[in-house]
Protein backbone atom coordinates (compact mmCIF):
# COMPACT_ATOMS: atom_id res chain seq x y z
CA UNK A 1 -5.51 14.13 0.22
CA UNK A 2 -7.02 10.39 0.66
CA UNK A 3 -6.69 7.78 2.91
CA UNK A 4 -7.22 4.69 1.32
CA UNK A 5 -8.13 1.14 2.84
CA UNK A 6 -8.19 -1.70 1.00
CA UNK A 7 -10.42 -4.57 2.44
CA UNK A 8 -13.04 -7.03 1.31
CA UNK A 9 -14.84 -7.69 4.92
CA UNK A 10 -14.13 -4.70 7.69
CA UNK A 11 -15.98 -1.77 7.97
CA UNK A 12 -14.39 0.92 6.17
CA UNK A 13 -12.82 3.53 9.08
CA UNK A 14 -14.85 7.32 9.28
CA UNK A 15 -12.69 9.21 6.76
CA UNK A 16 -10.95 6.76 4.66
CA UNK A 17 -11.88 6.09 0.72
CA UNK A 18 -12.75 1.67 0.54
CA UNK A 19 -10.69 -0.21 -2.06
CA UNK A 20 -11.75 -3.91 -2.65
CA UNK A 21 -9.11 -4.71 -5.14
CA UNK A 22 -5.77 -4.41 -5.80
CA UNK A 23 -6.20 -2.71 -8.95
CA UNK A 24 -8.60 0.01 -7.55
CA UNK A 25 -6.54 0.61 -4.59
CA UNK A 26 -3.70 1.08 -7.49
CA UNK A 27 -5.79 3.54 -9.15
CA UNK A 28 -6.18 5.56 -6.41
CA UNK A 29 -2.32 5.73 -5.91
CA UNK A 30 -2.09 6.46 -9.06
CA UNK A 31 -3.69 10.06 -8.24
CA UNK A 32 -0.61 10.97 -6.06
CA UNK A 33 -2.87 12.39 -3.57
CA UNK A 34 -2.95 9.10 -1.10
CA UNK A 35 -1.57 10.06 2.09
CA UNK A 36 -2.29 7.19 4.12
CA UNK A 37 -3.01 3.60 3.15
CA UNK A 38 -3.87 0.82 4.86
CA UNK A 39 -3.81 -2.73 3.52
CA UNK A 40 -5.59 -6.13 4.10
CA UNK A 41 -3.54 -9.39 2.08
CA UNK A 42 -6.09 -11.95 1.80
CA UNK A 43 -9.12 -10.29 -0.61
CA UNK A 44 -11.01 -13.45 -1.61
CA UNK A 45 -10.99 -15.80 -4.26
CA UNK A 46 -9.96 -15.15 -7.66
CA UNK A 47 -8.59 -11.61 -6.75
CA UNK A 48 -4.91 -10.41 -6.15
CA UNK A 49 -3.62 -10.31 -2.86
CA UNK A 50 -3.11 -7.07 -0.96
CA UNK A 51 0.71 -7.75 -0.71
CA UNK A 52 0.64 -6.76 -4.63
CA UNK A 53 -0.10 -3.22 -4.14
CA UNK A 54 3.68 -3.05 -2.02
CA UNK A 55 5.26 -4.69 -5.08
CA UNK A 56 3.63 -2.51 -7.51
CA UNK A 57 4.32 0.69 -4.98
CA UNK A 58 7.85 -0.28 -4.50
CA UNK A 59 8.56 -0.12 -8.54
CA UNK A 60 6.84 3.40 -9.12
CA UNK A 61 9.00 4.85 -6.10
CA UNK A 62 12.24 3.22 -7.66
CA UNK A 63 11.58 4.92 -10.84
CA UNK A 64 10.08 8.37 -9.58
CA UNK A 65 11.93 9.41 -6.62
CA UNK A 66 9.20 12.18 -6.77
CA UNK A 67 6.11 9.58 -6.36
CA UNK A 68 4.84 10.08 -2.90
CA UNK A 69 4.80 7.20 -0.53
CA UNK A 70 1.44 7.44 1.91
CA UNK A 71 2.01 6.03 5.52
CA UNK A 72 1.36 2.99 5.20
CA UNK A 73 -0.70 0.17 7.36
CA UNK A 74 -1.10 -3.00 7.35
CA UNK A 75 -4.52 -4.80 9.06
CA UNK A 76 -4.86 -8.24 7.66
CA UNK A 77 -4.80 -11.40 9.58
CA UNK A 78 -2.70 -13.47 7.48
CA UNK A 79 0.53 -13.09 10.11
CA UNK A 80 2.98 -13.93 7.70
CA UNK A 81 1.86 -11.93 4.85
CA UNK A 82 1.61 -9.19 7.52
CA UNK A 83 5.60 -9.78 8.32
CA UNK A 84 6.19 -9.54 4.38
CA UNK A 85 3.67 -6.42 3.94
CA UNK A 86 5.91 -4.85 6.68
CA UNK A 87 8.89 -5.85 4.99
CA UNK A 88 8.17 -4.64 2.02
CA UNK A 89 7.14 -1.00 3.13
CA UNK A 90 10.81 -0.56 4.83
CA UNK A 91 12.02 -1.66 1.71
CA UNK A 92 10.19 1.34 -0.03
CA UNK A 93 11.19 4.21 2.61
CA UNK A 94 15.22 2.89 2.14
CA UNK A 95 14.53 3.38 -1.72
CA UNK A 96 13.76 6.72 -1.02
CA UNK A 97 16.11 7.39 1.49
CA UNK A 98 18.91 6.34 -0.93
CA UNK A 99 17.42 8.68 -3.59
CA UNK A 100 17.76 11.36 -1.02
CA UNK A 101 21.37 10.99 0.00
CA UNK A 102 20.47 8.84 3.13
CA UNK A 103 21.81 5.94 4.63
């Protein structure tokens, strides 16, 4: 099991695997074994922003209600990406709870 946290600037937490990218922190999702991730948006120019990895998390759980969903954080200071980021990962948990027969 990994904890992931994506972030160009902080310190990486004790215990959690450091993503830079979008694409890495993708790759690591990709593994199924993420159980927790937590996300910064803004990740410097030229490079995707951390919002991306909600849009590309919310299509695999969609189409694989068997793709695990890690809790998920978010840490930037962007305050309304943070509102979207948040947005987004409700989004993803009613997915699932629709694939599961809930409300």
């Amino acid at each position: 099991m990994i904890k992931v946290y994506l972030d160009d600037e902080r310190a990486t937490p004790v215990g959690w695997y450091r993503t830079f990218t979008v694409e890495q922190t993708i790759e690591k999702l990709e593994s199924r074994q993420v159980t927790y991730l937590s996300l910064d948006n803004d990740l410097g120019i030229g490079f995707q922003e951390g919002h991306k990895v909600l849009d590309w998390l919310e299509e695999q759980v969609y189409n694989d209600m068997t793709f695990p969903i890690p809790i998920i954080t978010i840490h930037s200071a962007n305050a309304t990406r943070v509102q979207y980021m948040m947005r987004a990962a409700q989004k993803i948990e009613h997915i699932r709870q629709q694939q599961i027969g809930g409300s």
